[in-house]
C-alpha atoms as a PDB file:
ATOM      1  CA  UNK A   1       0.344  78.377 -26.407  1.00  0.00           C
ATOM      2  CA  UNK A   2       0.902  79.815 -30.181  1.00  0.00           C
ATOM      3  CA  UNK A   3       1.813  82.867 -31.471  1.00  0.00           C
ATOM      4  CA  UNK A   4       0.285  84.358 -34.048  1.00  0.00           C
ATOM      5  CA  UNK A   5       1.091  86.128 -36.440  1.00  0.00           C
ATOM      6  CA  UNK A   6      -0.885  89.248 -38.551  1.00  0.00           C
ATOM      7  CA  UNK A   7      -0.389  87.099 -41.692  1.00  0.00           C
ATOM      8  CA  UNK A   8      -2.356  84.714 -40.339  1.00  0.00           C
ATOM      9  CA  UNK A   9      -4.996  86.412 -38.935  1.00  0.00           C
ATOM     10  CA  UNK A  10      -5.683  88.395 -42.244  1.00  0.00           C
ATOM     11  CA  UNK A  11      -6.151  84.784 -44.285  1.00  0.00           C
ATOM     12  CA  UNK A  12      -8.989  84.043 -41.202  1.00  0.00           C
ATOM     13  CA  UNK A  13     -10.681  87.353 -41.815  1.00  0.00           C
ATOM     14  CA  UNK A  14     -10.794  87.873 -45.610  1.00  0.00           C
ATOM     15  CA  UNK A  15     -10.343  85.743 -48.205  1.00  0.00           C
ATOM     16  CA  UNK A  16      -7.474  84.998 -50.381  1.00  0.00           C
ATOM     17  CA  UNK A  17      -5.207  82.028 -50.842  1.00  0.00           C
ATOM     18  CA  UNK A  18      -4.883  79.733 -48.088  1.00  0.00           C
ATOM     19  CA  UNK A  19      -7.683  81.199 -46.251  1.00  0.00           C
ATOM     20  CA  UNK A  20      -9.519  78.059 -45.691  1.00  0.00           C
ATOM     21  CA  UNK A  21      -6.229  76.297 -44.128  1.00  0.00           C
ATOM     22  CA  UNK A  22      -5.955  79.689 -41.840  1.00  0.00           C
ATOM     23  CA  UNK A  23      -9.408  79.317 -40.756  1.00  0.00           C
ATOM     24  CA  UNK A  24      -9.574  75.780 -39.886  1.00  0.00           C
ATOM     25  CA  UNK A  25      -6.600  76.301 -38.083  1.00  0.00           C
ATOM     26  CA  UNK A  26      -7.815  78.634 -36.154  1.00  0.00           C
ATOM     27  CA  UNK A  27     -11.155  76.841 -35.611  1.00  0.00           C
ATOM     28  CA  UNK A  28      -9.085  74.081 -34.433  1.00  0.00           C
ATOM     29  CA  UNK A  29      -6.909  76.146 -31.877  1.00  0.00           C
ATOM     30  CA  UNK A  30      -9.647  77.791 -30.527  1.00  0.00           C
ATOM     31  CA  UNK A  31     -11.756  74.763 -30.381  1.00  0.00           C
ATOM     32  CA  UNK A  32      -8.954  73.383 -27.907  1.00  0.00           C
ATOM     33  CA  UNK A  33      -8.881  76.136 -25.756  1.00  0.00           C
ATOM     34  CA  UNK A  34      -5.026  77.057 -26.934  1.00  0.00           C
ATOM     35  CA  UNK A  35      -3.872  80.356 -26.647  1.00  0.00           C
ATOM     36  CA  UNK A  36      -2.888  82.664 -28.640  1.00  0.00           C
ATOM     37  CA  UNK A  37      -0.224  84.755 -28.248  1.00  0.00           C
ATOM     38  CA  UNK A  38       0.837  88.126 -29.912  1.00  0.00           C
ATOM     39  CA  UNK A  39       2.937  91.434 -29.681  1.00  0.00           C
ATOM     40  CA  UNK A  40       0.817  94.237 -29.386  1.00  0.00           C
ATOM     41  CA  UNK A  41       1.728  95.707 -32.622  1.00  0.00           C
ATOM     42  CA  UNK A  42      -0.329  92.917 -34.509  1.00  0.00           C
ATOM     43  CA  UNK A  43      -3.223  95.536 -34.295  1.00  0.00           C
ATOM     44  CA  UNK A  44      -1.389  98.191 -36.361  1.00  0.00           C
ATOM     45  CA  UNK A  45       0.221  95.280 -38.888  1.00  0.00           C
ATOM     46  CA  UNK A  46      -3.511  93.932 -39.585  1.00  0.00           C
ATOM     47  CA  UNK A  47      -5.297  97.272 -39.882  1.00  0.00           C
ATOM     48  CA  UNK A  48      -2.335  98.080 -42.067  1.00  0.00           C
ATOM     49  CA  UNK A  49      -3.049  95.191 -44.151  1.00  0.00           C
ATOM     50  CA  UNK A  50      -6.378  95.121 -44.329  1.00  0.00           C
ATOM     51  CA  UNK A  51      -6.020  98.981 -45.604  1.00  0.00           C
ATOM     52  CA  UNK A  52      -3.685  97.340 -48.390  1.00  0.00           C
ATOM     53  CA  UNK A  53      -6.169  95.365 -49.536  1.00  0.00           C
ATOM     54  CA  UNK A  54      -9.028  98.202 -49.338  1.00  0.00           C
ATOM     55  CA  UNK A  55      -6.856 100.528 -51.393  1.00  0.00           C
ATOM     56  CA  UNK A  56      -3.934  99.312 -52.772  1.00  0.00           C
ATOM     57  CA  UNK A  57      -4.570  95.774 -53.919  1.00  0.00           C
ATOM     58  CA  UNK A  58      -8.585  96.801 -54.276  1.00  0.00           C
ATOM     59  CA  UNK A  59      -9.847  93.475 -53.782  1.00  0.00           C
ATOM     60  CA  UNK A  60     -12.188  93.729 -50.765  1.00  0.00           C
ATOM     61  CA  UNK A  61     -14.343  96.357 -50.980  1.00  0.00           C
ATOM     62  CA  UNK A  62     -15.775  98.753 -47.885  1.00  0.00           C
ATOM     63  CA  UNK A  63     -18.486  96.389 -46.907  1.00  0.00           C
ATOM     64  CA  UNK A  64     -15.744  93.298 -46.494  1.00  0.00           C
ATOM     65  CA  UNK A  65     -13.066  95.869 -45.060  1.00  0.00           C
ATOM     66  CA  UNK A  66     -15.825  96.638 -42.204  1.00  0.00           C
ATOM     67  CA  UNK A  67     -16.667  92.644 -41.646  1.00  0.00           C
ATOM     68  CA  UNK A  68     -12.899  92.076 -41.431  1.00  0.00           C
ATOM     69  CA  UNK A  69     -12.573  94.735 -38.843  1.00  0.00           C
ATOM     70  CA  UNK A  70     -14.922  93.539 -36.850  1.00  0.00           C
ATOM     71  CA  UNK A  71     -13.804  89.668 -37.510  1.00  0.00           C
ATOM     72  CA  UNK A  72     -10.446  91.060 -36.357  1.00  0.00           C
ATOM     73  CA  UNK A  73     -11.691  92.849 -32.887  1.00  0.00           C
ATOM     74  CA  UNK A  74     -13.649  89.576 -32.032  1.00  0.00           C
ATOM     75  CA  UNK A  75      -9.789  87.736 -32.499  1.00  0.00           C
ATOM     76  CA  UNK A  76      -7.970  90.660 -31.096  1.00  0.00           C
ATOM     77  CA  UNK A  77      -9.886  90.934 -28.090  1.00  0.00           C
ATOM     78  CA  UNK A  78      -8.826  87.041 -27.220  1.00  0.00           C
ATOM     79  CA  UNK A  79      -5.167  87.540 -27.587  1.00  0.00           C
ATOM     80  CA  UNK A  80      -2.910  86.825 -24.851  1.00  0.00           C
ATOM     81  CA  UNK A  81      -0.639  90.401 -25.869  1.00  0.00           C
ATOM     82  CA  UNK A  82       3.138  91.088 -24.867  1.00  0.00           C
ATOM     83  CA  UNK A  83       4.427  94.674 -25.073  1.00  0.00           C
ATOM     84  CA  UNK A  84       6.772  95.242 -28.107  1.00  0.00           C
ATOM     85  CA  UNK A  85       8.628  97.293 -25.458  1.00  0.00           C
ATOM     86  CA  UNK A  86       9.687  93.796 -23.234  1.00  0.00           C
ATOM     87  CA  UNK A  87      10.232  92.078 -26.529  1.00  0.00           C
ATOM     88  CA  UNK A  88      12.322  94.774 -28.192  1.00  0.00           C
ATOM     89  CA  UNK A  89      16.215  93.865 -26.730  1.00  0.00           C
ATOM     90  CA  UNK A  90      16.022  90.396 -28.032  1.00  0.00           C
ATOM     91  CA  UNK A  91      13.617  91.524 -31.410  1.00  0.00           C
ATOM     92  CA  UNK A  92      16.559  93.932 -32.170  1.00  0.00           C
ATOM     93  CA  UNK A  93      19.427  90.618 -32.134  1.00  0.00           C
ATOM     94  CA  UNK A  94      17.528  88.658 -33.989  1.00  0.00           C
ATOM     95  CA  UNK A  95      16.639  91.573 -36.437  1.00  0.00           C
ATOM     96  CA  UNK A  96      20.113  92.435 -37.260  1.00  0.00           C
ATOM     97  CA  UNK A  97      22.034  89.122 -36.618  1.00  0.00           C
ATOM     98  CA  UNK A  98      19.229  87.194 -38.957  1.00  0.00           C
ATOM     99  CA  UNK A  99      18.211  90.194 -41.348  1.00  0.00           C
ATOM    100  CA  UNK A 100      14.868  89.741 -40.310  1.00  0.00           C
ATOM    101  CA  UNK A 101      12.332  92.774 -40.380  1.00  0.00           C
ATOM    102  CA  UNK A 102      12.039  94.540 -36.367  1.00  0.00           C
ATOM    103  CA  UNK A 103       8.272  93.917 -37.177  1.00  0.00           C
ATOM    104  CA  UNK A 104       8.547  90.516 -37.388  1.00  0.00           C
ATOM    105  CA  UNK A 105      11.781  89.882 -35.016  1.00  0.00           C
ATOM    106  CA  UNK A 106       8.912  90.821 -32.139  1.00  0.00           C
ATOM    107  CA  UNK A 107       7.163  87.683 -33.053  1.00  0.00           C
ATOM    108  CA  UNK A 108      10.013  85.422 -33.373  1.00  0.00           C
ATOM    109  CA  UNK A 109      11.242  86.865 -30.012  1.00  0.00           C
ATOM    110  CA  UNK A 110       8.008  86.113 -28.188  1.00  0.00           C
ATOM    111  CA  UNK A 111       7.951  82.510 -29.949  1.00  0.00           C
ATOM    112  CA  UNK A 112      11.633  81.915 -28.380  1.00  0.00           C
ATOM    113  CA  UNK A 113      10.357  83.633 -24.906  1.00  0.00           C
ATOM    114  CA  UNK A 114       7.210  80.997 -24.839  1.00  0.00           C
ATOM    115  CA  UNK A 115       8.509  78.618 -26.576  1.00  0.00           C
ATOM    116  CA  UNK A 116       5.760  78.558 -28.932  1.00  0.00           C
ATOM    117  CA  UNK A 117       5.048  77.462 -32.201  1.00  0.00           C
ATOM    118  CA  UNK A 118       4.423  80.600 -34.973  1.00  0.00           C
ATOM    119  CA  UNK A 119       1.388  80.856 -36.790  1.00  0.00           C
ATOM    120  CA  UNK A 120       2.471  82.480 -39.793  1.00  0.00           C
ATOM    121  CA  UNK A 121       1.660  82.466 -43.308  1.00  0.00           C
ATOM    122  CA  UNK A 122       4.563  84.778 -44.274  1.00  0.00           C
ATOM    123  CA  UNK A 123       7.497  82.085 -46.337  1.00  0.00           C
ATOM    124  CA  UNK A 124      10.163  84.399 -45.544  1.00  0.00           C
ATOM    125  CA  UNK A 125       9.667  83.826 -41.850  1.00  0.00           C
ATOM    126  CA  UNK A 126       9.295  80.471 -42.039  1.00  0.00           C
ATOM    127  CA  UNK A 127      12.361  80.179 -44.237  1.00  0.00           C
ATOM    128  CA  UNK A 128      14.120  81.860 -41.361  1.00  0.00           C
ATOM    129  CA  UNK A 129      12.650  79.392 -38.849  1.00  0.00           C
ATOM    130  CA  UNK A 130      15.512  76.816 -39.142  1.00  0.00           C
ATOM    131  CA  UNK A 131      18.442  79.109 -39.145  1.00  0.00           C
ATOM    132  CA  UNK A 132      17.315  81.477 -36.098  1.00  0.00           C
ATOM    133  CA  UNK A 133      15.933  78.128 -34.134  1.00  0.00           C
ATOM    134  CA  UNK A 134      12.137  78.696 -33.721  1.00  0.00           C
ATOM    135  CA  UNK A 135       9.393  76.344 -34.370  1.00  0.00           C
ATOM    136  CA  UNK A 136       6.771  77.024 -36.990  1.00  0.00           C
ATOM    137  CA  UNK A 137       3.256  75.523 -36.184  1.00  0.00           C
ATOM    138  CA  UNK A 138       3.025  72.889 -38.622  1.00  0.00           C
ATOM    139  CA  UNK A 139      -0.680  72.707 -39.515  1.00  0.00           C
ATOM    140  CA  UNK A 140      -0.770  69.561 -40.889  1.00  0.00           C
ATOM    141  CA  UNK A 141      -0.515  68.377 -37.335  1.00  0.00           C
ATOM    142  CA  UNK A 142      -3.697  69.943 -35.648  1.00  0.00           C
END
């Protein structure tokens, strides 16, 4: 089991740096029949950032925004999802003892509930990996 995170699924459906490494990843996980893992807001986060890029950051345009949204139901649709509800009492510790974002204290609290590795692409979470005690998938090892 991994958990993924919405980082990492935006680098596998548009492109920008790292991409490649998020999509052979991926390739690799799925090719193994691992699975992935997520809190159910992931589908807000990714629409969110995919809107980013639309509008804010302007570097996909409508035609990639709609192939990422449909490169994003095809993942979606395959993740294993845990209510942010049952993850919210220990998302909330490790939010406030660790000064991590709520958002991302879900996924860190489902990675310490599995005991999964995180699939993240997001270097202030994985900075945060050693002092709060979760394990970062290290892709160098797929």
């Amino acid at each position: 089991m991994i958990v993924i995170d919405s980082s990492a699924v935006i680098k596998i459906v548009i492109t920008e740096e790292n991409s490649d490494l998020a999509r052979q990843a991926f390739s690799l996980i799925t090719e193994r029949g691992e699975p992935l893992l997520a809190p159910n807001i992931i589908f807000s986060e990714v629409m969110n950032g995919l809107w980013k890029h639309n509008v804010l950051l302007k570097d996909i345009n409508n035609r990639k925004l709609d192939l990422a949204k449909s490169s994003f139901a095809s993942i979606y649709n395959n993740l294993e999802l845990s209510s942010q509800i049952e993850l919210a009492e220990e998302a909330i510790k490790l939010a406030t003892s660790h000064k991590i974002t709520f958002y991302d204290s879900l996924y860190v609290a489902l990675n310490v509930k599995t005991r999964s590795p995180l699939f993240t692409f997001d270097n202030l979470l994985k900075g945060k990996a050693k002092e709060v005690g979760f394990e970062v998938l290290d892709l160098s090892k797929l």
